[in-house]
Protein backbone atom coordinates (compact mmCIF):
# COMPACT_ATOMS: atom_id res chain seq x y z
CA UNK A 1 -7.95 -6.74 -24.16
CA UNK A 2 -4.53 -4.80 -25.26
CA UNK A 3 -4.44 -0.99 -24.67
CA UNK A 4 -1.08 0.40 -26.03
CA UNK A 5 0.57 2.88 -23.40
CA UNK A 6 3.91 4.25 -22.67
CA UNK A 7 5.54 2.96 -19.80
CA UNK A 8 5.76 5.41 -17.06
CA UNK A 9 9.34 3.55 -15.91
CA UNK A 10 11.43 2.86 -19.26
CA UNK A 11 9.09 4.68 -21.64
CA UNK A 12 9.05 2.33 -24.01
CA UNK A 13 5.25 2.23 -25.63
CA UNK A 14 4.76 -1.68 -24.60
CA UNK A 15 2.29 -1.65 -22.06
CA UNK A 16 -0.38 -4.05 -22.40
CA UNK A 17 -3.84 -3.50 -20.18
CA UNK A 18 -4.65 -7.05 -18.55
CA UNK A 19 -7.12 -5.83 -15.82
CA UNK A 20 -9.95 -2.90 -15.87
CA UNK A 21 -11.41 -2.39 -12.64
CA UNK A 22 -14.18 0.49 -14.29
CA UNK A 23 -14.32 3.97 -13.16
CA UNK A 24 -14.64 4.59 -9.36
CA UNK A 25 -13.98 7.15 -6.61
CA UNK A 26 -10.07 7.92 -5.26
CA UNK A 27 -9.99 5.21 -2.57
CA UNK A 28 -9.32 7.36 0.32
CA UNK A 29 -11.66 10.32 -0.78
CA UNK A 30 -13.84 10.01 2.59
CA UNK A 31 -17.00 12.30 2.08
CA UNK A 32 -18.34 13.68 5.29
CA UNK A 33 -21.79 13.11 3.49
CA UNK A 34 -22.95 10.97 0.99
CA UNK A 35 -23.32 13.23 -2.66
CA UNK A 36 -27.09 14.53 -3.41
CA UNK A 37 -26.36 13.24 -6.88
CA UNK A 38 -24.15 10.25 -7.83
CA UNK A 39 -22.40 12.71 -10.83
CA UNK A 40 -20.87 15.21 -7.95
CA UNK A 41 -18.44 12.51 -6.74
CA UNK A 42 -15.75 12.68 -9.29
CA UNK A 43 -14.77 8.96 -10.16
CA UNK A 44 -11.41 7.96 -12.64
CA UNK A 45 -11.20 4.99 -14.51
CA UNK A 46 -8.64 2.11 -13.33
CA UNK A 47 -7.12 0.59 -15.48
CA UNK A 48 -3.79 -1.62 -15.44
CA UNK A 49 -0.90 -3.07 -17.99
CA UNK A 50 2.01 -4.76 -17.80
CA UNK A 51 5.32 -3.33 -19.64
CA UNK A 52 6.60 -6.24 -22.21
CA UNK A 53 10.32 -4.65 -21.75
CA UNK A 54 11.36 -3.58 -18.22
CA UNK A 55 8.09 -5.59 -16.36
CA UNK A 56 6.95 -2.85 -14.90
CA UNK A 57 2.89 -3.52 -14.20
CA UNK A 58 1.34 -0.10 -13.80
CA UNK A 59 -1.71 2.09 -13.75
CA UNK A 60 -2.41 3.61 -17.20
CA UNK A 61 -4.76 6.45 -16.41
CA UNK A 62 -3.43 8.61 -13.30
CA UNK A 63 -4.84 11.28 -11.30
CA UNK A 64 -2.31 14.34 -10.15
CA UNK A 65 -0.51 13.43 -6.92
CA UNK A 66 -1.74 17.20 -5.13
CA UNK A 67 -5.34 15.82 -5.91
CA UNK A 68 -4.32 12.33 -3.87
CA UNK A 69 -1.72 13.38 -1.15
CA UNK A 70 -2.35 17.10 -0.05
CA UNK A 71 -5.17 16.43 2.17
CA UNK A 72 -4.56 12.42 3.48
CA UNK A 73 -6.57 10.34 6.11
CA UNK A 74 -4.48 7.40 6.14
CA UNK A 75 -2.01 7.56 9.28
CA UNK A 76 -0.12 4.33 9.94
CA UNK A 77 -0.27 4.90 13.95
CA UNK A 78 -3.41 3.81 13.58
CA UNK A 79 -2.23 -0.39 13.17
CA UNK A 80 -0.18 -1.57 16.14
CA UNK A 81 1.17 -4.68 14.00
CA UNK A 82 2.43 -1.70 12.01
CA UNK A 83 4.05 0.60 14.91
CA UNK A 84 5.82 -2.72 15.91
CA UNK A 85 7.10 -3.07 12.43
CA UNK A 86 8.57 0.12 12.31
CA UNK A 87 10.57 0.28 15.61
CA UNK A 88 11.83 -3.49 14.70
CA UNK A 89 12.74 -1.91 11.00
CA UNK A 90 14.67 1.31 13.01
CA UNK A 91 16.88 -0.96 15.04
CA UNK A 92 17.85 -2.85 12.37
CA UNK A 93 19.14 -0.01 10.22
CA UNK A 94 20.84 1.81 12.88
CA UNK A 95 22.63 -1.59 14.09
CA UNK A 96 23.61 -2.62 10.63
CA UNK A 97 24.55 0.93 9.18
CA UNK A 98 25.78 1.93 12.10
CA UNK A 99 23.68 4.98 12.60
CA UNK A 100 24.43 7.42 15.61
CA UNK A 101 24.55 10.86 16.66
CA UNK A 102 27.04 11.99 13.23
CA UNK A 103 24.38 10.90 11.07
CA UNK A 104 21.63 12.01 8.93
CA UNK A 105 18.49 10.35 8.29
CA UNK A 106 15.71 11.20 5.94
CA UNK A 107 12.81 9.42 5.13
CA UNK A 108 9.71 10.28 1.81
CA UNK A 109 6.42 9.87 2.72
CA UNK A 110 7.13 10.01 6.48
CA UNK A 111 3.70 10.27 7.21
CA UNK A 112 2.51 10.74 11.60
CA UNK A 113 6.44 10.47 12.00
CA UNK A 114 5.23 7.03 13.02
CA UNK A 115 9.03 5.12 11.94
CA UNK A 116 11.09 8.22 12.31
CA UNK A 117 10.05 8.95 16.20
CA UNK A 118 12.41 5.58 16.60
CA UNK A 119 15.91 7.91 15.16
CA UNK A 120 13.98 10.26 17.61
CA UNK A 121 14.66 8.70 20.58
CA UNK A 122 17.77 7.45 19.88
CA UNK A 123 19.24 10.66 19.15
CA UNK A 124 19.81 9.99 15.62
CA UNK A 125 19.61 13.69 13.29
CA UNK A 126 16.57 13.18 11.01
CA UNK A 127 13.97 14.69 8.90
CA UNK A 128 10.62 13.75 7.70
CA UNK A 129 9.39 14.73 4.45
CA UNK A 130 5.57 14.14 4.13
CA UNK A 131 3.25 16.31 1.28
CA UNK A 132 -0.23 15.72 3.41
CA UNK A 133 0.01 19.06 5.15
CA UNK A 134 -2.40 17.62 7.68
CA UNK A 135 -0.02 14.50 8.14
CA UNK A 136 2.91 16.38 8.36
CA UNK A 137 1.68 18.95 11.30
CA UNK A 138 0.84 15.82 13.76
CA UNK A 139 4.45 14.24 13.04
CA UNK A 140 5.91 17.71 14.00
CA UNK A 141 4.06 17.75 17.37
CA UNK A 142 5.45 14.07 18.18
CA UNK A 143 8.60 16.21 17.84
CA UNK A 144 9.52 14.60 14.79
CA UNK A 145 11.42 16.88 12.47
CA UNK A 146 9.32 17.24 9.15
CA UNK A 147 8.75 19.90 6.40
CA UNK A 148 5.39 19.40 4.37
CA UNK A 149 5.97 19.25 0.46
CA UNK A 150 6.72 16.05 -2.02
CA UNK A 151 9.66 14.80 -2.51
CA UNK A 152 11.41 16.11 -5.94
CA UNK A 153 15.26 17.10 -7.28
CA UNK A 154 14.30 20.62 -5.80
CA UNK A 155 13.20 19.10 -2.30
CA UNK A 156 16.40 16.96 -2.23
CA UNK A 157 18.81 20.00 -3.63
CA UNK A 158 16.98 22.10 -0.74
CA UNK A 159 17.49 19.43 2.04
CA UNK A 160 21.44 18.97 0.92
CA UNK A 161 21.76 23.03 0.82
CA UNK A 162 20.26 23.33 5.31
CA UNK A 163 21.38 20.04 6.24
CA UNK A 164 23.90 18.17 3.86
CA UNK A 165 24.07 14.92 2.77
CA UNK A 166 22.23 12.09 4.16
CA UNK A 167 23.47 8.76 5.01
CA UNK A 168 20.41 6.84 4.11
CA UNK A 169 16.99 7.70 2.77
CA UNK A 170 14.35 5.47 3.54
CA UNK A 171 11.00 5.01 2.05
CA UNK A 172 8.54 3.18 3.05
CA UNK A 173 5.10 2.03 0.58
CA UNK A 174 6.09 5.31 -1.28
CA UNK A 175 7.65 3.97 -4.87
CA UNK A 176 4.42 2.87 -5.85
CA UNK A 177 2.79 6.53 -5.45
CA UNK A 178 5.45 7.94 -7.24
CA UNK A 179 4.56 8.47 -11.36
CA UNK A 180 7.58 9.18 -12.28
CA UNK A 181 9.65 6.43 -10.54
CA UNK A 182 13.34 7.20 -12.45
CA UNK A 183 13.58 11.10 -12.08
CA UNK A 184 12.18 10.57 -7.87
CA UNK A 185 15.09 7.78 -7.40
CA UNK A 186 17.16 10.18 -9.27
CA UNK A 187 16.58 12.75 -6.45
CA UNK A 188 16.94 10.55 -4.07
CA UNK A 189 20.38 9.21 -5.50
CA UNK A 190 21.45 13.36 -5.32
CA UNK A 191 20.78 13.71 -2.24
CA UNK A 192 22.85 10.57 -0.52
CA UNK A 193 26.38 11.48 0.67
CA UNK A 194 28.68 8.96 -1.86
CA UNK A 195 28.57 6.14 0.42
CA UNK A 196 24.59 6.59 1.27
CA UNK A 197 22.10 4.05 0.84
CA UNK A 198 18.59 4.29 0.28
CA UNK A 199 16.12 1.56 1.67
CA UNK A 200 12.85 1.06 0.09
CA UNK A 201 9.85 -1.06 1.09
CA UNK A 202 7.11 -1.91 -0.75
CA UNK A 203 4.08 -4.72 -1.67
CA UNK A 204 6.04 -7.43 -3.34
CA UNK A 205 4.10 -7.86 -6.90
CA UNK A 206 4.44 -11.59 -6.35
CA UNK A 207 2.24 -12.05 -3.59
CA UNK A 208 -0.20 -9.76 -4.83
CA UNK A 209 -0.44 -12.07 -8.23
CA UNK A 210 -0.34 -15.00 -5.88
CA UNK A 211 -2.72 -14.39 -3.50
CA UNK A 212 -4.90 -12.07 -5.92
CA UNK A 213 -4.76 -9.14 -4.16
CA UNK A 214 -6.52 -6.82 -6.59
CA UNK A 215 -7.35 -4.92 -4.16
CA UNK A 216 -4.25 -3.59 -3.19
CA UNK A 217 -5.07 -1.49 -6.83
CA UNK A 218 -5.68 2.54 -6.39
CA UNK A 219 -5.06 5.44 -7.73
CA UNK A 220 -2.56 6.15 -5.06
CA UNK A 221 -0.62 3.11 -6.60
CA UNK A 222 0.84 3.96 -10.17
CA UNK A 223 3.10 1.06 -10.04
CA UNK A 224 3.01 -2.78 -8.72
CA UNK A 225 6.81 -3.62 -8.13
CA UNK A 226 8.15 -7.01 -8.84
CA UNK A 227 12.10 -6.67 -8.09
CA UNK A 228 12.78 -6.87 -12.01
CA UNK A 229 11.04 -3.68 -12.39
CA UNK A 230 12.61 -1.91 -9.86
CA UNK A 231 16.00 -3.09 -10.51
CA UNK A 232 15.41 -1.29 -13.95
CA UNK A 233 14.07 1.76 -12.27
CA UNK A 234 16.94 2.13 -9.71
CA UNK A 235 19.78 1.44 -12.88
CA UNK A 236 17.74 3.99 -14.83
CA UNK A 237 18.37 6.55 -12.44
CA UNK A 238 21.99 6.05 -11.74
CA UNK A 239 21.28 3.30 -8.41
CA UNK A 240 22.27 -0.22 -7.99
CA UNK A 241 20.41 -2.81 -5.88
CA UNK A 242 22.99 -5.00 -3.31
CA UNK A 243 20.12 -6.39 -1.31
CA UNK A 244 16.58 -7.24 -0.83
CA UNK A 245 14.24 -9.11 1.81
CA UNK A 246 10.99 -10.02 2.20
CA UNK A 247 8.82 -8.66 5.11
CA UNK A 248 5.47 -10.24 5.89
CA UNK A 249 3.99 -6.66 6.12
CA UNK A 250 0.70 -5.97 3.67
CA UNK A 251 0.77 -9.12 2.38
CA UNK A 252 3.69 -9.44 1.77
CA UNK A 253 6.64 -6.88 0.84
CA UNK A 254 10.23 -6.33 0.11
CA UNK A 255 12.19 -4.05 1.50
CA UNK A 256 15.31 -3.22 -0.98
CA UNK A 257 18.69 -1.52 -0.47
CA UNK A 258 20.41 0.57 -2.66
CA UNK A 259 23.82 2.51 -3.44
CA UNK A 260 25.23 4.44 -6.41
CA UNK A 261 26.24 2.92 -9.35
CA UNK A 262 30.14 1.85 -9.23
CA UNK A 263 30.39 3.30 -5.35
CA UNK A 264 33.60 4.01 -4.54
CA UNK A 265 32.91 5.06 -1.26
CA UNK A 266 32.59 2.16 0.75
CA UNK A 267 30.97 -0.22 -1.62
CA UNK A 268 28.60 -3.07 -0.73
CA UNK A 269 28.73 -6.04 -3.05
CA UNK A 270 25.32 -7.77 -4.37
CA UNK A 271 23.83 -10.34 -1.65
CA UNK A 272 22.89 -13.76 -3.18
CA UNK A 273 19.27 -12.75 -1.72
CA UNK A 274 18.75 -10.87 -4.86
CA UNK A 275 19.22 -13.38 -7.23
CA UNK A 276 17.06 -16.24 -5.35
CA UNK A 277 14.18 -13.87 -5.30
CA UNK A 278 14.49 -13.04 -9.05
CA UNK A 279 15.03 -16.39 -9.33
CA UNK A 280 11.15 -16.92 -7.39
CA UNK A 281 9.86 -13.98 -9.94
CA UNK A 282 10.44 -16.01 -12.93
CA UNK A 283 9.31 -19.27 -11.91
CA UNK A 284 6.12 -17.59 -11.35
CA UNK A 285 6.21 -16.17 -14.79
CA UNK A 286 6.36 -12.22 -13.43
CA UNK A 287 8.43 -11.29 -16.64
CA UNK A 288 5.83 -12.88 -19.26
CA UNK A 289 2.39 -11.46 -20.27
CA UNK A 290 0.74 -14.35 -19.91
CA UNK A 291 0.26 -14.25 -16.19
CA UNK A 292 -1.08 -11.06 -16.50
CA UNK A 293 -3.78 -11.89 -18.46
CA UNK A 294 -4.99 -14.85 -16.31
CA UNK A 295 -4.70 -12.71 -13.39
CA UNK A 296 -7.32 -10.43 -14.93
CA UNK A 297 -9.70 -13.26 -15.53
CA UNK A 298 -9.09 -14.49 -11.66
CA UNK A 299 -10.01 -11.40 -10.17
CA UNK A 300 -13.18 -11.39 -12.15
CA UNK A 301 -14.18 -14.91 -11.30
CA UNK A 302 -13.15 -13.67 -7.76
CA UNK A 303 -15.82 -10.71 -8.02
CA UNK A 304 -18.45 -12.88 -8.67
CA UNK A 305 -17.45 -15.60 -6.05
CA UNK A 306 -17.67 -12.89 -3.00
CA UNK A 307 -21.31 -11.69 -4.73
CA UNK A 308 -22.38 -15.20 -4.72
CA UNK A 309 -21.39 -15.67 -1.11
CA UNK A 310 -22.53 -12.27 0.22
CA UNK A 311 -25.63 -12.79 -1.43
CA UNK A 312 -26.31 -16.19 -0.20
CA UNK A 313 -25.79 -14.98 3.60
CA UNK A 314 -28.44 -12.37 3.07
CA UNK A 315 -30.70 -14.44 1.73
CA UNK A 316 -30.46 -16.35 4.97
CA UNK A 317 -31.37 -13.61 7.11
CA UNK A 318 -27.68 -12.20 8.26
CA UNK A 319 -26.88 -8.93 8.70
CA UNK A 320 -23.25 -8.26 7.01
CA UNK A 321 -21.14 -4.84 7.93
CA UNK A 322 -17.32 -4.41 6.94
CA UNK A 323 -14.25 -3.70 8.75
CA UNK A 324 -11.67 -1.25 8.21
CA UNK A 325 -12.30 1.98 5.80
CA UNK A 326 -9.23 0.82 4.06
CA UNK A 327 -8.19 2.41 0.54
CA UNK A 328 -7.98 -1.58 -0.36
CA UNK A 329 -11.55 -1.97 0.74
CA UNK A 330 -13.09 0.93 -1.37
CA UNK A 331 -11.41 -1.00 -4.35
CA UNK A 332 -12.76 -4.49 -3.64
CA UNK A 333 -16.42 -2.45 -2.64
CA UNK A 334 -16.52 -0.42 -6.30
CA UNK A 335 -15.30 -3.03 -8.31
CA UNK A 336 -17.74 -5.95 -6.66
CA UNK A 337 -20.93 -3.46 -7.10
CA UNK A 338 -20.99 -3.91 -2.74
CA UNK A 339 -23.05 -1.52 -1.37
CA UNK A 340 -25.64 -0.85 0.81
CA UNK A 341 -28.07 -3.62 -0.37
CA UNK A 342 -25.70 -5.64 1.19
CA UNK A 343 -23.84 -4.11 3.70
CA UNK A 344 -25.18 -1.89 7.15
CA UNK A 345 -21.57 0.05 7.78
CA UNK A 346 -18.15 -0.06 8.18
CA UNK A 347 -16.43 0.04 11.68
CA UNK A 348 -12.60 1.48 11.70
CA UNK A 349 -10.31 1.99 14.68
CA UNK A 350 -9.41 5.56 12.73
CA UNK A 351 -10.84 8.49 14.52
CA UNK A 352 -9.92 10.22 11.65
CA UNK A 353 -12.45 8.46 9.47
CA UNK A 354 -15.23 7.87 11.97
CA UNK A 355 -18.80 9.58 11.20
CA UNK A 356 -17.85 9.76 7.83
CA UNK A 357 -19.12 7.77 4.49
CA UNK A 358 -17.11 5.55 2.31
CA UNK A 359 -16.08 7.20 -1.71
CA UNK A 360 -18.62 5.46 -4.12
CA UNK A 361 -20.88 3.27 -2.20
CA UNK A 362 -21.19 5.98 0.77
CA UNK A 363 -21.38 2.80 3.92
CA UNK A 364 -21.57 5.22 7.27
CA UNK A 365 -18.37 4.76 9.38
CA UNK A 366 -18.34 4.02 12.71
CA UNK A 367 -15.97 3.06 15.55
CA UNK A 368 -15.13 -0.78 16.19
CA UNK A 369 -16.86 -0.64 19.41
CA UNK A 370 -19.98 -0.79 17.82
CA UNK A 371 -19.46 -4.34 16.54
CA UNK A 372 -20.42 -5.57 20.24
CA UNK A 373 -22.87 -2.92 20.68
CA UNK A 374 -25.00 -3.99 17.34
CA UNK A 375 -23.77 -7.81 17.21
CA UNK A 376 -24.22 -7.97 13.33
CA UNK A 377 -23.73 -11.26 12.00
CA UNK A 378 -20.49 -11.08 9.89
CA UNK A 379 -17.87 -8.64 9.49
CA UNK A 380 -16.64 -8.53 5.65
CA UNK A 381 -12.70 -8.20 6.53
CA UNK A 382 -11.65 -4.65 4.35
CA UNK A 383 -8.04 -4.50 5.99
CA UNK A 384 -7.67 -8.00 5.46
CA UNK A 385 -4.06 -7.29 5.56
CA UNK A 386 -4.63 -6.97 9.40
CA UNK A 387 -6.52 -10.00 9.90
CA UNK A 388 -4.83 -11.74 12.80
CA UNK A 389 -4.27 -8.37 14.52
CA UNK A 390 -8.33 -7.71 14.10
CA UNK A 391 -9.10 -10.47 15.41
CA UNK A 392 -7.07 -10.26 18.39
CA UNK A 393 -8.51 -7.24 19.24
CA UNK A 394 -11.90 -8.63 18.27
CA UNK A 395 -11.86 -11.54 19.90
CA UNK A 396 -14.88 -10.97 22.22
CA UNK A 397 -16.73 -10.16 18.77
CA UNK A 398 -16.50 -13.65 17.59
CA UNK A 399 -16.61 -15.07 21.29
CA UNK A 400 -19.97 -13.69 20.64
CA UNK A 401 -20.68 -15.49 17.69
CA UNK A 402 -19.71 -13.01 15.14
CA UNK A 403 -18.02 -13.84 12.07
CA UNK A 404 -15.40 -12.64 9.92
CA UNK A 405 -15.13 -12.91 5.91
CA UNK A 406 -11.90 -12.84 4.64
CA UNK A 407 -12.35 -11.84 0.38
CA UNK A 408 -8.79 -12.90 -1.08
CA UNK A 409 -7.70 -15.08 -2.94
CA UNK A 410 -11.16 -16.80 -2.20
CA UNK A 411 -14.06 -15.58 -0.07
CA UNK A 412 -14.18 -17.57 3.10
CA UNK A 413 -15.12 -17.60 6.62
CA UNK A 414 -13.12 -17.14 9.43
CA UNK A 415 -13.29 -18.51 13.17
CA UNK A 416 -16.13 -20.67 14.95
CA UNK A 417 -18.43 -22.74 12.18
CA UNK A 418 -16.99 -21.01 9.44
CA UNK A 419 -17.00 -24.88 7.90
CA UNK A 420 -20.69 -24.89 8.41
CA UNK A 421 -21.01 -21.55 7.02
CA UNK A 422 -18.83 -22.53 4.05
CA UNK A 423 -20.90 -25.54 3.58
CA UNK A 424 -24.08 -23.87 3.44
CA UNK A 425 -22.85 -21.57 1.17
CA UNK A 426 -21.33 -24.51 -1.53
């Protein structure tokens, strides 16, 4: 299966489609009732390909960001693991750049202000720039600084005109949103003072093709970053990378750091980090085709794998919900055919998303509590990227003899008899 495209990063027309995942609703396009007919839900196809020249793997049908970002549900508050993360992240940039009171922080895609609140409180200047106008207005009453539009050349020329130069730009799981990668790291290169760095993290493509998680594929996502793509990217638009290390965040990530080319200001030579973990890229083949390709038939011997299982379970009599009205889950659900022959609801922890339906196979949300309240028989684990934290917080649920399924990179089952359950199931 080859569909020709050109590459959204290095425009060269060598993008090969390795995985289709059909045509399904935008994963985070909550509908506060289910549709009286299927056709009023708009759904997109999904499609991916892999770039022969500059490795970039990549979406090949996209919808407009204003349909995907203006209106957003997702706030990262939500996931303590995640709040923890951030103010861990914070310290660490303002110890090792040496960030204080003089300086000037700005981070894309700051979403509930969840990271930046850190610079808050320790008197560091900053500014939030978030497009979700909904987003944006609750990081503003945390008292964290933020102006509601995407991030482009004009946002960064306006930023540089109030406030001047910044001293680092940080962006966190935004690259992959961002379409056209080269021009947006372009803005972000004009808009660092000349000895500025940007830091970037994002889902490391290598544990997403090592752990197959396919789900991790949206329309929000136009790109799944290995470092050799975004090494092009960044020398495309005039940045250099001089280091990069992996975080253990959604399942895995890098977080990058980057300076002008040639920097004359201060300049930061290239860590030997870099090259061991371009060095891990190609011994797992991430600049050839051909794992591509086998990834595609993986995730469709996956699919039928979880069916198999789910169906097997409710054959037996269980009653199977799903946890966590992730963007990831409404991938896995669509793609799988998962519905509500086989699933009762979906509990979240998000108030925001509570009482209303999951896009495409329109599961009722509800909050978490009502796992104890209704004591279904397995949870199917959506935010599987949160495991250990759910099942922390759950752990009276499966004290109770409820069970979680974790889908990726094989359907199994999680705490008490899960063997026995596993057994049955073989």
């Amino acid at each position: 299966m080859s569909t020709p495209s050109i590459c959204l990063c290095c425009r060269e027309p060598a993008v090969e489609e390795f995985l289709d995942l059909g045509t399904v609703p935008l994963a985070n396009a909550l509908l506060d009732a289910p549709p009286v007919r299927a056709a009023a839900e708009p759904r997109h196809p999904l499609r991916v390909g892999y770039c022969h020249r500059c490795h970039a793997v990549q979406l090949l049908d996209l919808v407009p960001p204003a349909q995907l970002f203006t209106d957003y549900v997702y706030e990262s508050s939500f996931s303590d693991a995640f709040v923890l993360h951030a103010r861990l992240y914070a310290d660490e940039l303002m110890r090792r750049l040496r960030l204080g009171p003089d300086s000037f922080v700005v981070e894309i895609a700051s979403n509930d202000g969840y990271l930046l609140k850190n610079f808050v409180d320790a008197r560091v200047p900053c500014l939030g720039v978030e497009p979700a106008q909904n987003i944006a207005a609750k990081a503003s009453v945390r008292g964290v600084p933020t102006i509601a539009r995407f991030f482009d050349a004009a946002t960064a020329a306006l930023i540089r005109r109030e406030r001047g130069p910044a001293d680092v730009v940080i962006g966190n799981n935004v690259l992959a949103h961002v379409p056209t990668i080269v021009p947006f790291l372009g803005a972000v290169k004009d808009l660092l003072q000349p000895a500025g760095v940007a830091v970037f993290e994002f889902p490391w493509l290598r544990e997403l093709v090592r752990h197959l998680e396919f789900d991790t594929i949206y329309h929000e996502h136009a790109f799944y970053l290995s470092l050799h793509a975004l090494r092009s990217a960044a020398e495309l638009a005039g940045l250099e990378l001089f280091d990069a290390r992996e975080q253990p965040v959604h399942g895995g990530s890098l977080r990058v750091f980057l300076q002008a080319q040639g920097a004359v200001a201060a300049p930061r030579q290239p860590t030997a980090e870099i090259q061991r973990l371009l060095e891990l890229e190609r011994q797992d083949g991430l600049d050839r085709p051909d794992v591509y390709r086998a990834m595609g038939r993986r995730v469709r011997a996956l699919r039928e794998s979880l069916r198999a299982l789910l169906r097997s379970l409710k054959q037996r009599g269980h009653r199977i919900v799903a946890y966590g009205a992730s963007a990831k889950g409404s991938t896995l659900l669509n793609y799988c055919g998962i519905g509500k022959e086989t699933l009762d609801y979906i509990v979240d922890r998000s108030t925001v998303k509570q009482g209303r339906c999951a896009p495409g196979v329109h599961l009722p949300i509800f909050g978490v509590d009502k796992l104890l309240q209704d004591k279904p028989d397995y949870a199917l684990l959506l935010a599987w990227n949160f495991a250990d934290e759910i099942r922390r917080q759950q752990r009276a649920y499966e004290q109770q003899g409820g069970r979680f399924i974790h889908p990726v990179p094989e359907p199994h089952v999680l705490g008490e008899a899960a063997a026995a359950a596993q057994e049955q199931h073989a």
